[in-house]
C-alpha atoms as a PDB file:
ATOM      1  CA  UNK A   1       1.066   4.245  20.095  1.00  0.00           C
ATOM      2  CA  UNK A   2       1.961   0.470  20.394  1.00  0.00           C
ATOM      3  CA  UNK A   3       1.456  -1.796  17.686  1.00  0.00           C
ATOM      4  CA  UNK A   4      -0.794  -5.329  18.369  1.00  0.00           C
ATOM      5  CA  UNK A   5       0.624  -8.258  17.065  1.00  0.00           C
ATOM      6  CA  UNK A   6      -1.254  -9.842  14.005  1.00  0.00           C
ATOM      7  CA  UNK A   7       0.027 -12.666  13.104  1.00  0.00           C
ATOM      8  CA  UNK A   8       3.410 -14.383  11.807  1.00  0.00           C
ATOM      9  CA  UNK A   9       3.696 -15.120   8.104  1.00  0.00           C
ATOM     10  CA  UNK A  10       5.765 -17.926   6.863  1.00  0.00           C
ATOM     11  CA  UNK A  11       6.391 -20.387   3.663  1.00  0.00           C
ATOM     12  CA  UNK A  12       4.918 -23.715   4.160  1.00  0.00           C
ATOM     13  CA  UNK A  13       8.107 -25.166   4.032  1.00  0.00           C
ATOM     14  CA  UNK A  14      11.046 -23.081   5.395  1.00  0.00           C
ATOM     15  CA  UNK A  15      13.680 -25.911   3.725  1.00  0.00           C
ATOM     16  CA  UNK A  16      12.367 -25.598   0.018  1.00  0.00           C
ATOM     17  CA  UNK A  17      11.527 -21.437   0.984  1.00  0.00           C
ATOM     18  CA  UNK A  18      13.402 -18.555   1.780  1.00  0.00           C
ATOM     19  CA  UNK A  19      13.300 -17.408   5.228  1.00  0.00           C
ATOM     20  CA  UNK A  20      12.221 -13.808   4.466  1.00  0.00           C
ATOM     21  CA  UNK A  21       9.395 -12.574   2.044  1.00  0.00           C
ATOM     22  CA  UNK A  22      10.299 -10.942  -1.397  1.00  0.00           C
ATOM     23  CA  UNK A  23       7.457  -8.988  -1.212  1.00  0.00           C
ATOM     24  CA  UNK A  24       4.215  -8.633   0.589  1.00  0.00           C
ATOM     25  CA  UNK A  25       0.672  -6.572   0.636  1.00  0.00           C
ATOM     26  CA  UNK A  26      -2.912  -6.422   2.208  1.00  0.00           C
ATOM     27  CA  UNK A  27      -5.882  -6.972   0.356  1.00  0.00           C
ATOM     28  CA  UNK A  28      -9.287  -4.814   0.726  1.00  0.00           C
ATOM     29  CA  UNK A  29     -11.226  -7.401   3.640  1.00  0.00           C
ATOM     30  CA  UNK A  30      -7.159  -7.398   5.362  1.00  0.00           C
ATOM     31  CA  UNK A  31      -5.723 -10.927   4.216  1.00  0.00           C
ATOM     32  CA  UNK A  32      -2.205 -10.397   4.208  1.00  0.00           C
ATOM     33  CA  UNK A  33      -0.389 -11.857   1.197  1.00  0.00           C
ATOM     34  CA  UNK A  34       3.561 -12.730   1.036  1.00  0.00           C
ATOM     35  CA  UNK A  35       6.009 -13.444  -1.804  1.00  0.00           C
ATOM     36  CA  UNK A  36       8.754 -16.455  -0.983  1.00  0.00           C
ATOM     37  CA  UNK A  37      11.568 -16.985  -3.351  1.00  0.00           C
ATOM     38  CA  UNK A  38      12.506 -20.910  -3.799  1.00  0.00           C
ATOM     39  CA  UNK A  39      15.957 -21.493  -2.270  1.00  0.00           C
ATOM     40  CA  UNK A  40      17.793 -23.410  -5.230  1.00  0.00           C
ATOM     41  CA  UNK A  41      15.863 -21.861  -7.897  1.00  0.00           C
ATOM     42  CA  UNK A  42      15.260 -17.843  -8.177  1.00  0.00           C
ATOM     43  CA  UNK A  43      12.360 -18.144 -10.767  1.00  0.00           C
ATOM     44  CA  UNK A  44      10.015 -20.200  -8.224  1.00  0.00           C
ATOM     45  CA  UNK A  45       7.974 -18.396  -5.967  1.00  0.00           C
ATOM     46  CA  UNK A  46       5.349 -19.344  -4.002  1.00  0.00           C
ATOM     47  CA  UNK A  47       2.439 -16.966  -3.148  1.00  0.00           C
ATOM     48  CA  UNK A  48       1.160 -17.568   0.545  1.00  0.00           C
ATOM     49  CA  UNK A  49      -2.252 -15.833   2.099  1.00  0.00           C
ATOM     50  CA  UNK A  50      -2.760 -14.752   5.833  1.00  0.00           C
ATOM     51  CA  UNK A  51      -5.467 -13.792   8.010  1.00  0.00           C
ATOM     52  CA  UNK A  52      -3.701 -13.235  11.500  1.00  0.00           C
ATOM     53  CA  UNK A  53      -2.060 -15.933  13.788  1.00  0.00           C
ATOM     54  CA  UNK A  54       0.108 -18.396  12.557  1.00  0.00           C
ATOM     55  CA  UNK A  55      -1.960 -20.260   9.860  1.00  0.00           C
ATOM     56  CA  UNK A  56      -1.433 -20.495   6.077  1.00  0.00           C
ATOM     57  CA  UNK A  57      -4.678 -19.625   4.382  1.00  0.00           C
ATOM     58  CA  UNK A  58      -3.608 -20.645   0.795  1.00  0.00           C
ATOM     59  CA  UNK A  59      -0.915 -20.783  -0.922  1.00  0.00           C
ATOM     60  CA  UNK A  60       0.231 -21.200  -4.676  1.00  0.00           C
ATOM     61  CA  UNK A  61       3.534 -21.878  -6.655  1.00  0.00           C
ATOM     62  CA  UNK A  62       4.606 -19.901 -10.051  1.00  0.00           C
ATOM     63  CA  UNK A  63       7.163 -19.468 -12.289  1.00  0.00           C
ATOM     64  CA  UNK A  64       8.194 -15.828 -13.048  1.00  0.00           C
ATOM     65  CA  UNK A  65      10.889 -13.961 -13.643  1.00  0.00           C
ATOM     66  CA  UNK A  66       9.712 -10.858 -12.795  1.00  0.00           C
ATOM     67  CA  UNK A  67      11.719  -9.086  -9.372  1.00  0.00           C
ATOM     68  CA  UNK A  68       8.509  -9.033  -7.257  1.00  0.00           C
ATOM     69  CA  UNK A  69       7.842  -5.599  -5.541  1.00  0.00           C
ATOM     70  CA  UNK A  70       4.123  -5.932  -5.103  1.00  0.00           C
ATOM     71  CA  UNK A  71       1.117  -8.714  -4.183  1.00  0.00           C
ATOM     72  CA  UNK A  72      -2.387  -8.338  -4.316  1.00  0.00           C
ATOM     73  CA  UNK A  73      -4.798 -10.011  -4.278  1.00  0.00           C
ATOM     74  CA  UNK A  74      -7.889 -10.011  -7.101  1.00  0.00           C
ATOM     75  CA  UNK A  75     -11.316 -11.947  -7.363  1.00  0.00           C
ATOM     76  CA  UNK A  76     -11.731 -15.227  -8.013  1.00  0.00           C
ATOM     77  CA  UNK A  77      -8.750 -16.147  -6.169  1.00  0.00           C
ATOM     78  CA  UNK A  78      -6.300 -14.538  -8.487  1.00  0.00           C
ATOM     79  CA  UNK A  79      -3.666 -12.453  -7.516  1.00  0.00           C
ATOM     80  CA  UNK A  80      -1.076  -9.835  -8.969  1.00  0.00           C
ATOM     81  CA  UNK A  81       2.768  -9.837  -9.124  1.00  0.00           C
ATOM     82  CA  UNK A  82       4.109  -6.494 -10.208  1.00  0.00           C
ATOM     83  CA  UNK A  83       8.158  -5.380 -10.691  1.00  0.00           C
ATOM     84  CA  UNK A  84       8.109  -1.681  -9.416  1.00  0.00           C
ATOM     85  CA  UNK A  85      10.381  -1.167 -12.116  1.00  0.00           C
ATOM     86  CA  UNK A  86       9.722  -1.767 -15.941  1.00  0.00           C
ATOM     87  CA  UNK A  87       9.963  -0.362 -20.003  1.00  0.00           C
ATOM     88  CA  UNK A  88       7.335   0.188 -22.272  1.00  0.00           C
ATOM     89  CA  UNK A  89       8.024  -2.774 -24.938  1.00  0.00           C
ATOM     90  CA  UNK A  90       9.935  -4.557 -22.894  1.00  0.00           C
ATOM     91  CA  UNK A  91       9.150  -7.476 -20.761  1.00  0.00           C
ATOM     92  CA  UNK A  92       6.034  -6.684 -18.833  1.00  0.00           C
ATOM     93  CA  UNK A  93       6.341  -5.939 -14.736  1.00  0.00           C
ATOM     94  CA  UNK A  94       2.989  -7.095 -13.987  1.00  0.00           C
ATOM     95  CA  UNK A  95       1.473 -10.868 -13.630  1.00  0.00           C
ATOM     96  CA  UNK A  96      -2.360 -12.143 -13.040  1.00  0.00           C
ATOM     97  CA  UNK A  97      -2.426 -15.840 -11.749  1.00  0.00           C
ATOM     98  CA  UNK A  98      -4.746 -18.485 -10.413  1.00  0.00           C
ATOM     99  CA  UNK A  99      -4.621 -19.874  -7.216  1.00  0.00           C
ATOM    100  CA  UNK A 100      -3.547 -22.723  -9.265  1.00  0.00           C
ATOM    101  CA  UNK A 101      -0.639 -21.255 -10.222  1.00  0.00           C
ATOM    102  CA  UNK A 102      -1.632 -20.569 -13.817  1.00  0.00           C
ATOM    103  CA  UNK A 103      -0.779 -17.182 -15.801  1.00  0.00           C
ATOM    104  CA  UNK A 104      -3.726 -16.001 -16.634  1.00  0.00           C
ATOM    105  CA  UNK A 105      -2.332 -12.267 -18.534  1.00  0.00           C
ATOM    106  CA  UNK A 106       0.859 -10.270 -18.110  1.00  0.00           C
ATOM    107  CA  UNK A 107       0.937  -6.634 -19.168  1.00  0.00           C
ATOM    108  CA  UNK A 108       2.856  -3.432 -18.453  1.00  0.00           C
ATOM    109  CA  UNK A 109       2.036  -0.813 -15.372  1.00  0.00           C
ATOM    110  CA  UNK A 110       4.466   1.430 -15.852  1.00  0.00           C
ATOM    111  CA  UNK A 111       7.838   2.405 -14.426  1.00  0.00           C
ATOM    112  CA  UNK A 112       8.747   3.745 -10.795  1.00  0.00           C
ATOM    113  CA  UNK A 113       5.655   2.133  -8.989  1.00  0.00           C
ATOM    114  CA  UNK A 114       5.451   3.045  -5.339  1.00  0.00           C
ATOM    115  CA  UNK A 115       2.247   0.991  -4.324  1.00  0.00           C
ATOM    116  CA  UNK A 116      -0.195  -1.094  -5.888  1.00  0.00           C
ATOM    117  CA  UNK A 117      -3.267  -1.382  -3.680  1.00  0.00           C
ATOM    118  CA  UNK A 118      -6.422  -3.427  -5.248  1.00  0.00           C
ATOM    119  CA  UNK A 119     -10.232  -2.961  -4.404  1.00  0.00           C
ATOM    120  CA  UNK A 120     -12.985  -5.680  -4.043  1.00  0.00           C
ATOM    121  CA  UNK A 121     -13.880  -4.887  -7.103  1.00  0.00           C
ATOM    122  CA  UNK A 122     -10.637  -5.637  -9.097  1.00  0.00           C
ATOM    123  CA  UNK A 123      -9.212  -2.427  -9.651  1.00  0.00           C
ATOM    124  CA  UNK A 124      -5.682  -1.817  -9.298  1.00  0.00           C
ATOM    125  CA  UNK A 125      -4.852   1.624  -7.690  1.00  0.00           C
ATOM    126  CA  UNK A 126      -1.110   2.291  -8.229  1.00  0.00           C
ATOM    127  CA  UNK A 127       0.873   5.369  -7.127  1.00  0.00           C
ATOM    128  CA  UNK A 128       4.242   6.552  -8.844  1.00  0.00           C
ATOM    129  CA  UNK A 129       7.245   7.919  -7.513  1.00  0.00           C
ATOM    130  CA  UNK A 130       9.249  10.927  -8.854  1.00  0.00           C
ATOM    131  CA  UNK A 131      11.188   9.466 -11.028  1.00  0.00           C
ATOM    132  CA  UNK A 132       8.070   8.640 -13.422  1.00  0.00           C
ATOM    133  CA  UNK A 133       7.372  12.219 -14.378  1.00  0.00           C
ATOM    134  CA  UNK A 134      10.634  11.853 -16.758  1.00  0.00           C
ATOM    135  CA  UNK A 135       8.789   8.919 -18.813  1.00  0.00           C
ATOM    136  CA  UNK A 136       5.737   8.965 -20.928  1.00  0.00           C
ATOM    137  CA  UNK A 137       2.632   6.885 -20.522  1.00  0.00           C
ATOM    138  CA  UNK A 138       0.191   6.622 -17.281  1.00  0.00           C
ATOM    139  CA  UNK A 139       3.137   6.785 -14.908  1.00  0.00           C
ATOM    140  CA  UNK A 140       3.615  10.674 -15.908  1.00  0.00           C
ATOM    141  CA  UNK A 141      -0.247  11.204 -14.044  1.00  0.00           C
ATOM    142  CA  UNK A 142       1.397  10.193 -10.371  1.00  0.00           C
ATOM    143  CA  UNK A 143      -1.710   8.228 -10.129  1.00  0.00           C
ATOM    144  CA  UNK A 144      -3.700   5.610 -11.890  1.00  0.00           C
ATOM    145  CA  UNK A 145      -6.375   3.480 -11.819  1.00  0.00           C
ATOM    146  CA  UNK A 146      -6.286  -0.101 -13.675  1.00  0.00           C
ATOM    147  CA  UNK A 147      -8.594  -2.509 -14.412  1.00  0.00           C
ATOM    148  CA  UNK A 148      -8.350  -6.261 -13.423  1.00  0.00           C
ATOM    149  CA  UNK A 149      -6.981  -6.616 -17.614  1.00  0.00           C
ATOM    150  CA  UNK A 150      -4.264  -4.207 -16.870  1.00  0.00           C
ATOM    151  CA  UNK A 151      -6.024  -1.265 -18.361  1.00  0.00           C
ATOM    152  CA  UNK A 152      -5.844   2.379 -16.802  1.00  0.00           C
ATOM    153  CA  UNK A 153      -9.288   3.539 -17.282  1.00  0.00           C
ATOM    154  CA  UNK A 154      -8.714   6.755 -14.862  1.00  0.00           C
ATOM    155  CA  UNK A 155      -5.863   9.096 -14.635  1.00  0.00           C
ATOM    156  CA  UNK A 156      -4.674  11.669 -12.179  1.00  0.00           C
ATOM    157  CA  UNK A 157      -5.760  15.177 -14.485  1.00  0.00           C
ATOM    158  CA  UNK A 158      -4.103  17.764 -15.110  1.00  0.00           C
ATOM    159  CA  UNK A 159      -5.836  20.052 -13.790  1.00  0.00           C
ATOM    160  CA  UNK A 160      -4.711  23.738 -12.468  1.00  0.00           C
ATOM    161  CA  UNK A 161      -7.350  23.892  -9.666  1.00  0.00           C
ATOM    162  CA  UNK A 162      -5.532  19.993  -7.883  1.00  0.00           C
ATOM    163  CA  UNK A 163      -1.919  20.182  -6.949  1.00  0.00           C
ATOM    164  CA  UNK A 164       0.218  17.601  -8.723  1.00  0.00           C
ATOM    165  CA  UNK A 165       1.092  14.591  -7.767  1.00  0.00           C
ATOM    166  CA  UNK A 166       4.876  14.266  -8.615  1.00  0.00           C
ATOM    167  CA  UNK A 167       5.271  11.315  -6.005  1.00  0.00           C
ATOM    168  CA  UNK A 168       2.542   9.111  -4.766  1.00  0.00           C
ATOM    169  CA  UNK A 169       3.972   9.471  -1.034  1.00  0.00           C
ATOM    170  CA  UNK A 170       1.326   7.800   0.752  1.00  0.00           C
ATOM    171  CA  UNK A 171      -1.584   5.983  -0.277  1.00  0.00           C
ATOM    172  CA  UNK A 172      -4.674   4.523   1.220  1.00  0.00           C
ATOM    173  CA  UNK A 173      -7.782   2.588  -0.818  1.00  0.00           C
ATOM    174  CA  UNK A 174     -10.720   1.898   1.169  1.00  0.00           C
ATOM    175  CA  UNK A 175     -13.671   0.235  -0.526  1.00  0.00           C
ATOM    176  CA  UNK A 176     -13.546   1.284  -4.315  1.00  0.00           C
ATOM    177  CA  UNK A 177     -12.219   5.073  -2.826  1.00  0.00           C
ATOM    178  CA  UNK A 178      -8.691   6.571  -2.824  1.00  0.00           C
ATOM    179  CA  UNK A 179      -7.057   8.831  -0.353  1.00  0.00           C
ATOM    180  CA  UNK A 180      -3.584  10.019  -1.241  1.00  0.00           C
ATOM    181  CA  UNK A 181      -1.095  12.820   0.175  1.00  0.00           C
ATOM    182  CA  UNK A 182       1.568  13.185  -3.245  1.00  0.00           C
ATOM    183  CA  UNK A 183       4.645  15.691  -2.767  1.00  0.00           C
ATOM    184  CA  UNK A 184       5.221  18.207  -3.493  1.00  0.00           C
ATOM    185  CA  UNK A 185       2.031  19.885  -2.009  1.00  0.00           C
ATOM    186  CA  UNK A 186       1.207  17.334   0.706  1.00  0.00           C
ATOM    187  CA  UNK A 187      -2.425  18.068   0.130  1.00  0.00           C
ATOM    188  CA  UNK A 188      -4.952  15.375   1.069  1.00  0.00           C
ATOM    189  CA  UNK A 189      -7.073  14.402  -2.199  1.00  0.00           C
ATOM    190  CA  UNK A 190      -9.942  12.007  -2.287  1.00  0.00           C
ATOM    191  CA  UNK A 191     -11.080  10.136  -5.511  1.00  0.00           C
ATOM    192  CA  UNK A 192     -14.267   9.103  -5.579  1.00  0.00           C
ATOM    193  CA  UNK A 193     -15.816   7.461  -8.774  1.00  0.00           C
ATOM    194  CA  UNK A 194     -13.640   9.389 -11.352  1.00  0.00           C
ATOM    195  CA  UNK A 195     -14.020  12.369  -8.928  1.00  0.00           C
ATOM    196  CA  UNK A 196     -11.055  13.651  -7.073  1.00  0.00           C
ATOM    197  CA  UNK A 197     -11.212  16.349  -4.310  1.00  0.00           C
ATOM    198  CA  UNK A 198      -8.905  18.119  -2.981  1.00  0.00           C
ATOM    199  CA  UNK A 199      -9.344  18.655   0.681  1.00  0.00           C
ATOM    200  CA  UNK A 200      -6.568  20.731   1.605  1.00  0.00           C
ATOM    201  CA  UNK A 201      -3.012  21.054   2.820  1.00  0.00           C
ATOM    202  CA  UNK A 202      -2.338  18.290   5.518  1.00  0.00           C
ATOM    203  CA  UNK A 203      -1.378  19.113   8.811  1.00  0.00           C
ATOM    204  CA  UNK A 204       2.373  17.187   8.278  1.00  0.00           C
ATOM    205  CA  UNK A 205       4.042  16.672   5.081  1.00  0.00           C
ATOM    206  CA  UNK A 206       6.091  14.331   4.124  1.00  0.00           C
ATOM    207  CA  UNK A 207       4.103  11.204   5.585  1.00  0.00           C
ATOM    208  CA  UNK A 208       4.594   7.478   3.760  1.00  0.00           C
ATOM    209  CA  UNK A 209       1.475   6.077   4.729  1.00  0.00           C
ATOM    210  CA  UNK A 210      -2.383   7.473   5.161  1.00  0.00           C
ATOM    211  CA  UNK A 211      -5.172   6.438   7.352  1.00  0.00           C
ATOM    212  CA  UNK A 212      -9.038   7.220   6.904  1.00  0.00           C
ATOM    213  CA  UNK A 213     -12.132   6.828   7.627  1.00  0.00           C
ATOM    214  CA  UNK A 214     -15.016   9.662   6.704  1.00  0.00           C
ATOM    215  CA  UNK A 215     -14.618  13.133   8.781  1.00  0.00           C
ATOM    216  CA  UNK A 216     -11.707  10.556  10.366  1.00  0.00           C
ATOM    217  CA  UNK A 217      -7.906   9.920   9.585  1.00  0.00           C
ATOM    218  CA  UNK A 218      -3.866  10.265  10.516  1.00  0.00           C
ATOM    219  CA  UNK A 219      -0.623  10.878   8.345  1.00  0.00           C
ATOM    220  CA  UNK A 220       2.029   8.063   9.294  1.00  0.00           C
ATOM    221  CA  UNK A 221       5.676   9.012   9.299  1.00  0.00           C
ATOM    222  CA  UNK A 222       7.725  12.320   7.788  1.00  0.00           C
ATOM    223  CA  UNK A 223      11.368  13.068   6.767  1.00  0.00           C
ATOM    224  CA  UNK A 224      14.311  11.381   8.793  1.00  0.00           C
ATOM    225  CA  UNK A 225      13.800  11.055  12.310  1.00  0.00           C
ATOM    226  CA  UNK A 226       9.744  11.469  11.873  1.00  0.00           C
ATOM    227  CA  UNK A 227       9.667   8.150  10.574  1.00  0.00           C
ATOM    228  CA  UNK A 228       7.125   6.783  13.483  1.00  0.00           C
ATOM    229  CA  UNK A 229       5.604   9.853  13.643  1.00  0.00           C
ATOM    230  CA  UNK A 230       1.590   9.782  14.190  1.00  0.00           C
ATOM    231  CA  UNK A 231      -0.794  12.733  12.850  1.00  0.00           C
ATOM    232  CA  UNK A 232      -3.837  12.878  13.543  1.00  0.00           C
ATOM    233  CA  UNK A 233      -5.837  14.993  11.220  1.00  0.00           C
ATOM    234  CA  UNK A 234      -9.677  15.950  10.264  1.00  0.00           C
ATOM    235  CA  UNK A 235     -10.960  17.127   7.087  1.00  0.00           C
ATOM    236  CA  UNK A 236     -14.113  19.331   6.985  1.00  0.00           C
ATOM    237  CA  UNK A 237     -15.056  22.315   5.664  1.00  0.00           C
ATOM    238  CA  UNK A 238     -12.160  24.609   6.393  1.00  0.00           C
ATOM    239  CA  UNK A 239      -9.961  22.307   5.415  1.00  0.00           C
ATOM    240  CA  UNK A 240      -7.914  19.362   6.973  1.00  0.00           C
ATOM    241  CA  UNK A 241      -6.726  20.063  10.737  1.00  0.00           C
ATOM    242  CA  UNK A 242      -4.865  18.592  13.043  1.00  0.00           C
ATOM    243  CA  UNK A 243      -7.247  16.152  15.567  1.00  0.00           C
ATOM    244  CA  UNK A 244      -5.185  15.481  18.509  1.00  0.00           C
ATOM    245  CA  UNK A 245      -1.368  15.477  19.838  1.00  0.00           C
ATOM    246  CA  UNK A 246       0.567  13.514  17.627  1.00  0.00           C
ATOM    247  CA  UNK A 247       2.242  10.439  18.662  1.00  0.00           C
ATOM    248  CA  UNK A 248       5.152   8.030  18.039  1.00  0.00           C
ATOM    249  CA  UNK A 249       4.363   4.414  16.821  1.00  0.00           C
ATOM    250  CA  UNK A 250       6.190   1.752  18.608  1.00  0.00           C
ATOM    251  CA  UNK A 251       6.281  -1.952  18.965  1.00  0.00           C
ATOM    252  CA  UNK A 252       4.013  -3.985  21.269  1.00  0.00           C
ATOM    253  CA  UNK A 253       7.348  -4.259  24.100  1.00  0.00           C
ATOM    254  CA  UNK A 254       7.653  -0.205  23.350  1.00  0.00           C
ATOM    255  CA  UNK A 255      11.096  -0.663  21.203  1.00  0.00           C
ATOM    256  CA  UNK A 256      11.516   1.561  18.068  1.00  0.00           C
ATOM    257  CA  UNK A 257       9.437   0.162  14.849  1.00  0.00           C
ATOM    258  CA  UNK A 258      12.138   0.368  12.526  1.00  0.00           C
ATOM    259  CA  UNK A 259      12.399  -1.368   9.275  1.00  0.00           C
ATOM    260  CA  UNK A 260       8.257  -1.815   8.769  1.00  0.00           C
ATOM    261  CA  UNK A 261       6.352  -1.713   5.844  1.00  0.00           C
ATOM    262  CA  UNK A 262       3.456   0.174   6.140  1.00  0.00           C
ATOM    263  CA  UNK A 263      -0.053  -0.187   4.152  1.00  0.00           C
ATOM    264  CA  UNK A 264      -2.807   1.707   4.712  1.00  0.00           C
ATOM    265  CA  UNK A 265      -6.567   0.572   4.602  1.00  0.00           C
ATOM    266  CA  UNK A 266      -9.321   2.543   5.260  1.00  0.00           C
ATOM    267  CA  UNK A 267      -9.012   2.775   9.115  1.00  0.00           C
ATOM    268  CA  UNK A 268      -6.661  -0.094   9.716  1.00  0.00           C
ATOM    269  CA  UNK A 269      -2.517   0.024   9.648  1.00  0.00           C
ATOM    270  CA  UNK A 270      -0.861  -3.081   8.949  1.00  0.00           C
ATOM    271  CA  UNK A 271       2.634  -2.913   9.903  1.00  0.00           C
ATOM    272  CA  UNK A 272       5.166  -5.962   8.468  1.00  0.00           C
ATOM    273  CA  UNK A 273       8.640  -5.919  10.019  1.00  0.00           C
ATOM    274  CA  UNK A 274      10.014  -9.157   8.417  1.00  0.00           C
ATOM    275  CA  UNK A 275       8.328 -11.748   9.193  1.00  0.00           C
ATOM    276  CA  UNK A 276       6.287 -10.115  11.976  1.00  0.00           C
ATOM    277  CA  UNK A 277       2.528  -8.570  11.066  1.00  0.00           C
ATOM    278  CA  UNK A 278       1.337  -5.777  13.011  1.00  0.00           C
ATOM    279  CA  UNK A 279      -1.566  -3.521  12.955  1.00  0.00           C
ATOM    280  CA  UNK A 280      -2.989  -0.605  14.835  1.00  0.00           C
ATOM    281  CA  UNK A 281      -6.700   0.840  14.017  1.00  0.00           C
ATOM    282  CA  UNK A 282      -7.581   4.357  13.677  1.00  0.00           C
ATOM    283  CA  UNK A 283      -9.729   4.578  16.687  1.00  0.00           C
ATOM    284  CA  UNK A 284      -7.078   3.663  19.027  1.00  0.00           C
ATOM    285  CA  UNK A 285      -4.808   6.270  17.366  1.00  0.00           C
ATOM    286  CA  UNK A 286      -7.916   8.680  17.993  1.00  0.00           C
ATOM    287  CA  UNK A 287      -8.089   7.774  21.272  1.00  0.00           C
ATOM    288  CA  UNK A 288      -4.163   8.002  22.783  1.00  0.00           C
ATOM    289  CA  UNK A 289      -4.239  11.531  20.380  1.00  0.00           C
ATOM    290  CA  UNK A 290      -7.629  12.615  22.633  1.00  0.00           C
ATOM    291  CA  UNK A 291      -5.891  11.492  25.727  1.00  0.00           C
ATOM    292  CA  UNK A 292      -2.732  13.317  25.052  1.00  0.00           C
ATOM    293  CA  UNK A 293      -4.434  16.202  25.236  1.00  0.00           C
ATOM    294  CA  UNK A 294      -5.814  16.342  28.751  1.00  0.00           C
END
């Protein structure tokens, strides 16, 4: 399954920038967003926004100290910084700013964050990894839901009839929705509203990244040498099965896509290997998966 080449993000200047993002993320309508750390002085960062090619959408300048893990992007033009790490009563790991550049609130998300993925609405989706379940506070739920003030208003239950979600392995946000696949149970769960569903054991565990789409969707990756690895899967009413051969993801030239971040949105894959921004849809996935099979 090759990858199509998105676009190329970049500072505006590559002698004030660094050469490499600090971070980076994709926003609900699939605007990619990048972190660039200032080259003489570590607290100045500018915030750049893509939407495919080689163009700069927009682009802002702050001054944080916070060790950027994760950008999104908010309404309004705002967008969030978050630290993956942080301490209740310490310093807060998450930022709000204008596309001026202006802090508009800081506030705490809790420790060990694995992804932050916003919706149009302004609600911060954030998944946890294992080492969270040793603290106290919202990060102990796997997964939460903030609002746009940095307020969980929905937390993963505790609930004996959904498996728990000790780490937030893969994560996709489509619309106001969530679709996640947590270890240790690798089920697929849906939250919709403050509703979540579980729809079964997935078809591959161990998957970092999640793809759907309705009756629709595919597990990317697994443990070691299953990084690349494709699943194509189908939820219905006897559960989630597989829906198709799976496949290997590769590059557009066929090399090995090592190194990539992976987000998931809806039905889209956005693959960022440095500088490089990739993505692959779910239909075409579908469609090599169908083709395998005959």
């Amino acid at each position: 399954m090759a990858l199509k080449h998105h676009g190329f993000l970049t500072p505006t200047d590559r002698r004030e920038w660094q050469p490499e993002p600090e971070a980076v993320g994709v926003g609900p309508d699939g605007t990619a967003f990048a972190v660039w750390p200032h080259r003489r002085q570590p607290d100045r960062k500018q915030v750049t926004a893509h939407a495919g090619g080689t163009g700069i959408v927009t682009s802002a300048t702050v001054e944080t100290e916070l060790k950027v893990s994760f950008v999104q992007p908010l309404p309004g033009g705002q967008f969030l910084l978050a630290a993956a790490r942080g301490r209740a009563g310490a310093s807060p790991n998450a930022q709000i700013w204008t596309s001026e550049g202006h802090l508009v609130r800081a506030g705490y998300l809790g420790d060990a964050i694995e992804e932050i993925l916003t919706t149009p609405s302004g609600d911060l989706w954030i998944g946890y990894f294992d080492e969270a379940m040793g603290g106290s506070g919202p990060q102990a739920h796997g997964l939460v839901r903030f609002t746009h003030e940095l307020v969980p208003d929905w937390l993963y239950p505790a609930d004996d009839a959904l498996p728990a979600v000790f780490d937030c392995y893969a994560l996709n946000v489509a619309g106001e929705s969530a679709y996640c696949c947590p270890y240790t149970d690798f089920h697929l769960i849906s939250i919709t509203g403050n509703v979540p569903r579980d729809l079964g054991p997935a078809p591959h565990r161990s998957a970092h990244s999640l793809l759907m789409r309705n009756a629709q969707g595919a597990l990317i990756g697994g443990w070691g040498p299953e990084y690349d690895l494709v699943t194509p899967l189908r939820p219905g009413g006897q559960g989630v099965e597989p829906a198709g051969r799976q496949c290997r993801i590769v590059l557009p030239d066929g090399t090995e896509a090592q190194r990539v971040r992976y987000t998931g949105r809806g039905s889209v894959l956005h693959a960022i290997a440095r500088n490089n921004w990739y993505s692959v849809m779910l239909d075409d996935i579908a469609e090599v998966a169908q083709a395998d099979r005959h």
